[in-house]
C-alpha atoms as a PDB file:
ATOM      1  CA  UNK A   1      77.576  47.205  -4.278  1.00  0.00           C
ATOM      2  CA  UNK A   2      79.732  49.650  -6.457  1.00  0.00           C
ATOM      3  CA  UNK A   3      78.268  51.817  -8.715  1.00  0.00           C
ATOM      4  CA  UNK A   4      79.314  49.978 -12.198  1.00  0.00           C
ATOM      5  CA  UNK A   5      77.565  46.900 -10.780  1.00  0.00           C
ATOM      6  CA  UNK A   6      74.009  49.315 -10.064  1.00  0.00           C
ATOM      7  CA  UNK A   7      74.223  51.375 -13.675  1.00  0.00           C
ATOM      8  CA  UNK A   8      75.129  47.839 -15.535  1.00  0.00           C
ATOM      9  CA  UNK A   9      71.816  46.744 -13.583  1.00  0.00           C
ATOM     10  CA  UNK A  10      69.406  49.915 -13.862  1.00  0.00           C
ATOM     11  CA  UNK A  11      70.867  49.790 -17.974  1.00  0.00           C
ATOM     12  CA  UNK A  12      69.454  46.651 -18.716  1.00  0.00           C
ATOM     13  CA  UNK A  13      66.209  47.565 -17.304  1.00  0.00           C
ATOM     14  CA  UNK A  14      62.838  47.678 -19.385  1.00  0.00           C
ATOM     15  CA  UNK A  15      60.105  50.140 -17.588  1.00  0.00           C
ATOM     16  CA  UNK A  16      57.211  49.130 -17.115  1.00  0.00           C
ATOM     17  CA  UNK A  17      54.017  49.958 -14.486  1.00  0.00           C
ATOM     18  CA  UNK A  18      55.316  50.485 -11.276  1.00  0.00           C
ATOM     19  CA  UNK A  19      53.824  47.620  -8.906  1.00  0.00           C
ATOM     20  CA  UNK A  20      52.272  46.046 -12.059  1.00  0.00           C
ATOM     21  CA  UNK A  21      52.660  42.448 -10.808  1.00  0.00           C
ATOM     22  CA  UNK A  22      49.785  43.171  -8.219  1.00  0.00           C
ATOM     23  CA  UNK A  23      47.587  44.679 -11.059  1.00  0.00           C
ATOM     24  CA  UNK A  24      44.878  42.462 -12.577  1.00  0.00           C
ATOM     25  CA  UNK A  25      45.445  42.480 -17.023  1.00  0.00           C
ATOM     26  CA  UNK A  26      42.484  42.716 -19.255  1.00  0.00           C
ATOM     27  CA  UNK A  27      42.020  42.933 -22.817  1.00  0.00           C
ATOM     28  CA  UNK A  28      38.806  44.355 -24.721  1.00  0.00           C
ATOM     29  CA  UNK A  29      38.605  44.999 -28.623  1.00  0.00           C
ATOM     30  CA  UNK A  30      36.661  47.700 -29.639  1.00  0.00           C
ATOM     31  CA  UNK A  31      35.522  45.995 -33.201  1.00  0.00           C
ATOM     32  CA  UNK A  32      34.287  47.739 -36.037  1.00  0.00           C
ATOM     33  CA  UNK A  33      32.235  46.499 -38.923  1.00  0.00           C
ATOM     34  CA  UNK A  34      30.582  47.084 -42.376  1.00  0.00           C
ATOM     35  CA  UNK A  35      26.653  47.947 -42.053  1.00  0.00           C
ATOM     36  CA  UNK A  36      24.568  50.162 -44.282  1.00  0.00           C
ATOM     37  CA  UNK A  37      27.467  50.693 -46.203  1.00  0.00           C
ATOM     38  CA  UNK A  38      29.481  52.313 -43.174  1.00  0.00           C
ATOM     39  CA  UNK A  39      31.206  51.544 -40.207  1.00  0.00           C
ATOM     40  CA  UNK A  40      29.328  50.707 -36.960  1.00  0.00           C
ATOM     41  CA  UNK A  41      30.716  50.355 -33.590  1.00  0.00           C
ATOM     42  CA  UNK A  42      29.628  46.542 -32.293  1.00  0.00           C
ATOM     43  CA  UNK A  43      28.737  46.275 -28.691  1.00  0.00           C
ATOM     44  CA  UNK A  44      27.449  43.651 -26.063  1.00  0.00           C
ATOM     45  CA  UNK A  45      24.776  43.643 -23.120  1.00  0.00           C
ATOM     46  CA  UNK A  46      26.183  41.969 -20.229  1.00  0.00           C
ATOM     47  CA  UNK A  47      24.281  38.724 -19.055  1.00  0.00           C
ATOM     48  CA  UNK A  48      22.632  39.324 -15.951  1.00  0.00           C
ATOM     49  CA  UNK A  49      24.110  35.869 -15.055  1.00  0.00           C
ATOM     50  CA  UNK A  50      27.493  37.294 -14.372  1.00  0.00           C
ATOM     51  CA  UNK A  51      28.697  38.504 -11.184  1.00  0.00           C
ATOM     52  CA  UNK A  52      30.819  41.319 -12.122  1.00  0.00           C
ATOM     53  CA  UNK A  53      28.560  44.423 -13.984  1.00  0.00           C
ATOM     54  CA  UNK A  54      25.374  42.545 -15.171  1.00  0.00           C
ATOM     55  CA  UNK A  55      23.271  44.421 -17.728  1.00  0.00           C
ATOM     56  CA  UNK A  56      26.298  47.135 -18.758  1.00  0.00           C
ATOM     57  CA  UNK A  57      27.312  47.823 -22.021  1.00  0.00           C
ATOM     58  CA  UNK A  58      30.650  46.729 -23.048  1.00  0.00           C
ATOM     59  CA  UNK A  59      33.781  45.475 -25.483  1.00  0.00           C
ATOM     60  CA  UNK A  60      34.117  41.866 -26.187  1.00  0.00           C
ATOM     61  CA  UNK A  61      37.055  40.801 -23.606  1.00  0.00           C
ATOM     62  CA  UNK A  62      38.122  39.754 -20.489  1.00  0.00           C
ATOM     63  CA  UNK A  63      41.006  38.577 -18.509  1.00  0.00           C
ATOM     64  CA  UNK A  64      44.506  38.226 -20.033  1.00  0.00           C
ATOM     65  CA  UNK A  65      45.028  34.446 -19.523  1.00  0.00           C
ATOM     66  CA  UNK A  66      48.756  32.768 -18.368  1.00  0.00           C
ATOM     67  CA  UNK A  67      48.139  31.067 -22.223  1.00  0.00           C
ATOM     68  CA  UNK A  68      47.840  33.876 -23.950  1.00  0.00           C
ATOM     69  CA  UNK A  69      50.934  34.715 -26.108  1.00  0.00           C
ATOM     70  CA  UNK A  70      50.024  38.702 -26.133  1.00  0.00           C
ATOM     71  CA  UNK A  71      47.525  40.972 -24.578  1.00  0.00           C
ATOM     72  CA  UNK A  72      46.052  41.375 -28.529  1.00  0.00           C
ATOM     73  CA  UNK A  73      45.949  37.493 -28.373  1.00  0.00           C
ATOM     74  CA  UNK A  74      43.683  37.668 -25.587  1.00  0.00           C
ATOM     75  CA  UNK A  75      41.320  40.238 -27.044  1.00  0.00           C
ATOM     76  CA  UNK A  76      40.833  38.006 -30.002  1.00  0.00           C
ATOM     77  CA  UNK A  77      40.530  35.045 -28.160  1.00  0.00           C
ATOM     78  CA  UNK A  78      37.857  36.663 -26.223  1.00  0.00           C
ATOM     79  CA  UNK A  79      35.830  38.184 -29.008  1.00  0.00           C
ATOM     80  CA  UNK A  80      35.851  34.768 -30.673  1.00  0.00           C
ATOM     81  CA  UNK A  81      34.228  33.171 -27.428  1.00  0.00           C
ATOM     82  CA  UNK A  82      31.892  36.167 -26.911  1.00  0.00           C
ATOM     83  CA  UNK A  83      30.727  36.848 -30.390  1.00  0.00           C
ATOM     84  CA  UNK A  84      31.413  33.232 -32.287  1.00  0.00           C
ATOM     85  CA  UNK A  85      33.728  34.997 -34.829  1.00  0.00           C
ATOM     86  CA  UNK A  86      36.383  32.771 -36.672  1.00  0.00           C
ATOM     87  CA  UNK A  87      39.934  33.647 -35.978  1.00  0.00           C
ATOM     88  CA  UNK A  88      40.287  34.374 -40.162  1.00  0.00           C
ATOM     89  CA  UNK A  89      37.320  37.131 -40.519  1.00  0.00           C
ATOM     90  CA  UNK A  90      40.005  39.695 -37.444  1.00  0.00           C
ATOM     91  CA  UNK A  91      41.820  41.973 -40.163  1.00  0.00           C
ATOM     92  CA  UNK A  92      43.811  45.299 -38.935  1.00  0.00           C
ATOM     93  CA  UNK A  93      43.762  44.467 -35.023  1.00  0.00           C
ATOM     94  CA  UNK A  94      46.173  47.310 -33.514  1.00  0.00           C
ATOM     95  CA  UNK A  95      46.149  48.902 -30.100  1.00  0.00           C
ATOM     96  CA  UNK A  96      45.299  52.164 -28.338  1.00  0.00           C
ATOM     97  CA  UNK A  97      46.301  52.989 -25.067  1.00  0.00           C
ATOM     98  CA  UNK A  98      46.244  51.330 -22.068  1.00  0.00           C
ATOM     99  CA  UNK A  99      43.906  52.329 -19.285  1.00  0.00           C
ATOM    100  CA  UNK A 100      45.242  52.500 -15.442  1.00  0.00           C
ATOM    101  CA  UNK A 101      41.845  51.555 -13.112  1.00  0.00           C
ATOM    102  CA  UNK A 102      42.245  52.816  -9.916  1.00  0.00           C
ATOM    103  CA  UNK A 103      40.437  49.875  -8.921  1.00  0.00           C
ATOM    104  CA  UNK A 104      43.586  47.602  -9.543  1.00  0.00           C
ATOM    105  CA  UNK A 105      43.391  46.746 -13.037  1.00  0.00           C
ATOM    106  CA  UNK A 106      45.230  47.394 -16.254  1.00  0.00           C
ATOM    107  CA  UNK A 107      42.985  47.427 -19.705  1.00  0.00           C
ATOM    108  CA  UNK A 108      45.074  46.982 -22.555  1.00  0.00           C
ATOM    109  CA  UNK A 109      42.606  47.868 -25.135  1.00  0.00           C
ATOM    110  CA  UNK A 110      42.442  46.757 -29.261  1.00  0.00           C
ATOM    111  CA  UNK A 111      41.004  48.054 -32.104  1.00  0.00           C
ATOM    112  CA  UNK A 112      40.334  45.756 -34.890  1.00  0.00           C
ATOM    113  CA  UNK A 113      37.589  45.270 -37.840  1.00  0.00           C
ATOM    114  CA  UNK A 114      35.393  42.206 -38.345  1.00  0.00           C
ATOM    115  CA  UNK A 115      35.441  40.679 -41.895  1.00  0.00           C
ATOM    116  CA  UNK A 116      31.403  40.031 -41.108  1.00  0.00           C
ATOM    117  CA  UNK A 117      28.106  41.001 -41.126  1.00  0.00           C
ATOM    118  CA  UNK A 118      25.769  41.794 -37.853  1.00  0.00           C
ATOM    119  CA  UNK A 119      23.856  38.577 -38.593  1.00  0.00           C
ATOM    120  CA  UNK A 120      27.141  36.402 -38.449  1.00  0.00           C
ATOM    121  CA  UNK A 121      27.372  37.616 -34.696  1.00  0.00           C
ATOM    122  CA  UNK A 122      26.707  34.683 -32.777  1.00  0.00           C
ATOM    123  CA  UNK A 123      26.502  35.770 -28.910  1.00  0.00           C
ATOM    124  CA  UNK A 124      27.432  32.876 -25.719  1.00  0.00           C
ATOM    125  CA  UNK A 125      24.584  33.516 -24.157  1.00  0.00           C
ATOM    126  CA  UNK A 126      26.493  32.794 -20.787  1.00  0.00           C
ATOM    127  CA  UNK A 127      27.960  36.222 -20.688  1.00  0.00           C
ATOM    128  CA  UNK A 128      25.650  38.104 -23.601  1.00  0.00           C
ATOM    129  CA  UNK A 129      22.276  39.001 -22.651  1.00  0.00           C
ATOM    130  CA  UNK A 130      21.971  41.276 -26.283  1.00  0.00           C
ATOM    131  CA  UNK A 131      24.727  42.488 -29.052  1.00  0.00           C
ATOM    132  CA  UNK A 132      24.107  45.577 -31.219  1.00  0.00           C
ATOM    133  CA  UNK A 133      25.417  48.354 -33.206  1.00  0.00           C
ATOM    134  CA  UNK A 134      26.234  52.049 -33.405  1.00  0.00           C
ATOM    135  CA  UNK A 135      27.371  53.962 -36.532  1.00  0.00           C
ATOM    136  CA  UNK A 136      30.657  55.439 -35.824  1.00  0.00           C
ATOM    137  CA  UNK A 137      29.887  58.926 -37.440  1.00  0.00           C
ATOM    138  CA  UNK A 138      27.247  58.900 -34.329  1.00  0.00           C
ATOM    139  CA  UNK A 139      30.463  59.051 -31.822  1.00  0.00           C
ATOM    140  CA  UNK A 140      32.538  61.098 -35.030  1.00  0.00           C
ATOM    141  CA  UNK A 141      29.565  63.798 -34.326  1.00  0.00           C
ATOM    142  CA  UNK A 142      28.844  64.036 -31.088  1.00  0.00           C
ATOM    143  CA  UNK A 143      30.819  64.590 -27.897  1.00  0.00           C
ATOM    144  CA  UNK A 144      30.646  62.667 -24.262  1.00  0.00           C
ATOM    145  CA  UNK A 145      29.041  63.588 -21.575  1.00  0.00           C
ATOM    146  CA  UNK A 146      31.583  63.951 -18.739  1.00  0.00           C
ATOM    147  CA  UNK A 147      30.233  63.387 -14.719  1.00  0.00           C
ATOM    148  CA  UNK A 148      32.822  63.387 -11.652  1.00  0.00           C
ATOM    149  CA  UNK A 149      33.053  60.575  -9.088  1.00  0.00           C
ATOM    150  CA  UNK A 150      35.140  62.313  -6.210  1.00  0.00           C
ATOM    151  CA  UNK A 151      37.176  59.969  -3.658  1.00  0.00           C
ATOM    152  CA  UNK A 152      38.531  61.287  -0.068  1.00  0.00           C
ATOM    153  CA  UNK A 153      41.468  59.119   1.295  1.00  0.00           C
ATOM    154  CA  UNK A 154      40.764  57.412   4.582  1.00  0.00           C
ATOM    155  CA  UNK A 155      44.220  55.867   5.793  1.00  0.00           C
ATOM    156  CA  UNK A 156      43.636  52.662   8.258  1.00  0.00           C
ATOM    157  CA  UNK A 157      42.622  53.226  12.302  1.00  0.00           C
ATOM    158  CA  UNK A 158      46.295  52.369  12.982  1.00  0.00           C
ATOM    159  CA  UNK A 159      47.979  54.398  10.301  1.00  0.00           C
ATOM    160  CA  UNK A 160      51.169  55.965  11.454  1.00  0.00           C
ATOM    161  CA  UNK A 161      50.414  59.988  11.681  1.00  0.00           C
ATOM    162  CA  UNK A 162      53.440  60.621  13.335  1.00  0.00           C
ATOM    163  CA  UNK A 163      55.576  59.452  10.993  1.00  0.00           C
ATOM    164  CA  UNK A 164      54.425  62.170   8.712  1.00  0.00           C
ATOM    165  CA  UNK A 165      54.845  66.197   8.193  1.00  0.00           C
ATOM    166  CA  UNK A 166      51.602  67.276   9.581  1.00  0.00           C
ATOM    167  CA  UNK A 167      50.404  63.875  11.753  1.00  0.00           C
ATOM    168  CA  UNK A 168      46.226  63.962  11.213  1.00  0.00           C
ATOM    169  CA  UNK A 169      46.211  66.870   9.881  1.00  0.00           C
ATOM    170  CA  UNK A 170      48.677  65.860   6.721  1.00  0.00           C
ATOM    171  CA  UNK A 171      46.670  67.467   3.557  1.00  0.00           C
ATOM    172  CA  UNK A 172      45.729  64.130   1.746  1.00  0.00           C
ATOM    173  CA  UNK A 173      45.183  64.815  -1.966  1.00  0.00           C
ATOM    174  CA  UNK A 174      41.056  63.993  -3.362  1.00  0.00           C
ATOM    175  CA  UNK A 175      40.603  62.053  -6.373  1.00  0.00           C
ATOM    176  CA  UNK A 176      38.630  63.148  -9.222  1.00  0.00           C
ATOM    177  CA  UNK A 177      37.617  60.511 -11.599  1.00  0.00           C
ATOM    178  CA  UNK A 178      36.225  61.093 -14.665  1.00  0.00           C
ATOM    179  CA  UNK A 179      32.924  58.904 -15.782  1.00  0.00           C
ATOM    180  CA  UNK A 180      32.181  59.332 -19.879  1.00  0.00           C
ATOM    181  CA  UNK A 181      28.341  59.104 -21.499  1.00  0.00           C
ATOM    182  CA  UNK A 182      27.661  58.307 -24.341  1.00  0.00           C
ATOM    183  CA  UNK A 183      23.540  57.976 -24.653  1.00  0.00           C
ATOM    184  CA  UNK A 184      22.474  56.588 -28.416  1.00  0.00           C
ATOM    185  CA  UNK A 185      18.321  55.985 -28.493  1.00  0.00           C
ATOM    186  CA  UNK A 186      17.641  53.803 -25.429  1.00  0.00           C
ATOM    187  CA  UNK A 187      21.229  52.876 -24.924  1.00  0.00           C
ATOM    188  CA  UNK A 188      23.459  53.818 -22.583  1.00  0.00           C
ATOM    189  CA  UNK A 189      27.465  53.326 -23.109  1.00  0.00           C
ATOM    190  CA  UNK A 190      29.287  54.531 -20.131  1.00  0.00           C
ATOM    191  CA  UNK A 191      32.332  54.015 -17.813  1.00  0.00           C
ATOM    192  CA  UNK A 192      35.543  52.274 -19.298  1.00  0.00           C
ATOM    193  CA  UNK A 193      34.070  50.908 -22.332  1.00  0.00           C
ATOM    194  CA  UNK A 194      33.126  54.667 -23.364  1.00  0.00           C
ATOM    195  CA  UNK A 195      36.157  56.211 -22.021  1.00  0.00           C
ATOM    196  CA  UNK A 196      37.795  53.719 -24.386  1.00  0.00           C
ATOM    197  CA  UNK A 197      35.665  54.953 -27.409  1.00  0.00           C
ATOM    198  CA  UNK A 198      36.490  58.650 -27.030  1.00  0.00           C
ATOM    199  CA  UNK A 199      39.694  58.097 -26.590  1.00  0.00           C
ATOM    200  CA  UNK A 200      39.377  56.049 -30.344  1.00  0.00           C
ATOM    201  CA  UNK A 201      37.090  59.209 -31.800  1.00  0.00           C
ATOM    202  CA  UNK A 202      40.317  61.877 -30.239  1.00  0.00           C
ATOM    203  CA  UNK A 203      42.821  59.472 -32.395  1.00  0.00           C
ATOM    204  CA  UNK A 204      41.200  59.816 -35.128  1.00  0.00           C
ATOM    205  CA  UNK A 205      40.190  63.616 -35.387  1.00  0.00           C
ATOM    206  CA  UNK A 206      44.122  64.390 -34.527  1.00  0.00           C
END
């Protein structure tokens, strides 16, 4: 192969994630709405029918779906099933960043407001045990709580040590991974979906 042929190639090339085709693709909306004459954050309780997180606090969403046009597609599509809105009260859905799990997952996350009131929430009771409220000037005003999770690497009883500088004793790099807390009266909003949040708040006091 010449080199026109590999720079015509590499040229026409859109980056993405590397190894993204192995990742699974979520989408969550973090949706906003009028109450008390101000913006509140709306979140749902996890059924404790569901197999993955039971109980946690979270954004509507869920898997990105081989149907769905868009990754903002899916968050709507997902909030309507979770929360019974209709697809004409979603005004102003646009998106934050994207969130790399080291678990193997990509989050493409949404925020968007909800032409509705609290009442007009109508939870699937399949995957929402509860759905509630928190004024945003409560995450405007105060700041996370931050915790570590540390993980050591622990290559495979057969990995290949002498293929490396340093064989068993190569210097393998610890993870540090950030958990967020958010604590609002007996609630607790933690992990992704409040990693997601103050990443929200930090856009909006720039």
């Amino acid at each position: 192969m010449d080199a026109k042929t590999i720079f015509s190639t590499v040229k026409n090339h859109k980056p993405s994630v590397l190894g993204h085709e192995q990742f699974r693709k979520f989408a969550v909306l973090l949706p906003l709405i009028e109450k008390n004459e101000e913006l509140h954050v709306v979140f749902e309780v996890r059924s404790h029918q569901l197999r993955r997180q039971p109980g946690e606090i979270c954004f509507p969403g869920g898997k990105i779906d081989a149907e769905d046009p868009s990754a903002k597609q899916a968050a709507i599509r997902e909030t309507e099933e979770e929360l019974g809105v209709d697809p004409g009260r979603f005004t102003n859905v646009f998106p934050l960043d994207y969130l790399i799990s080291p678990f193997g997952m990509i989050v493409y996350s949404f925020v968007g407001y909800l032409d509705v009131s609290e009442e007009d929430l109508i939870r699937n009771p399949d995957e929402v045990r509860e759905v509630f409220t928190v004024p945003l000037s409560f995450f405007l005003e105060n700041d996370p709580r931050i915790h570590y999770v540390h993980f050591e690497a622990q290559p495979e009883q057969n990995f290949p040590f002498d293929l490396i500088p340093g064989g068993e004793d190569y210097n393998w790099r610890t993870r540090q991974l950030e958990e967020y807390f958010y604590i609002y009266e007996d609630k607790v909003i933690w992990g992704m979906t409040a990693r997601i949040l103050s990443h929200f708040v930090d856009i909006l006091k720039q």
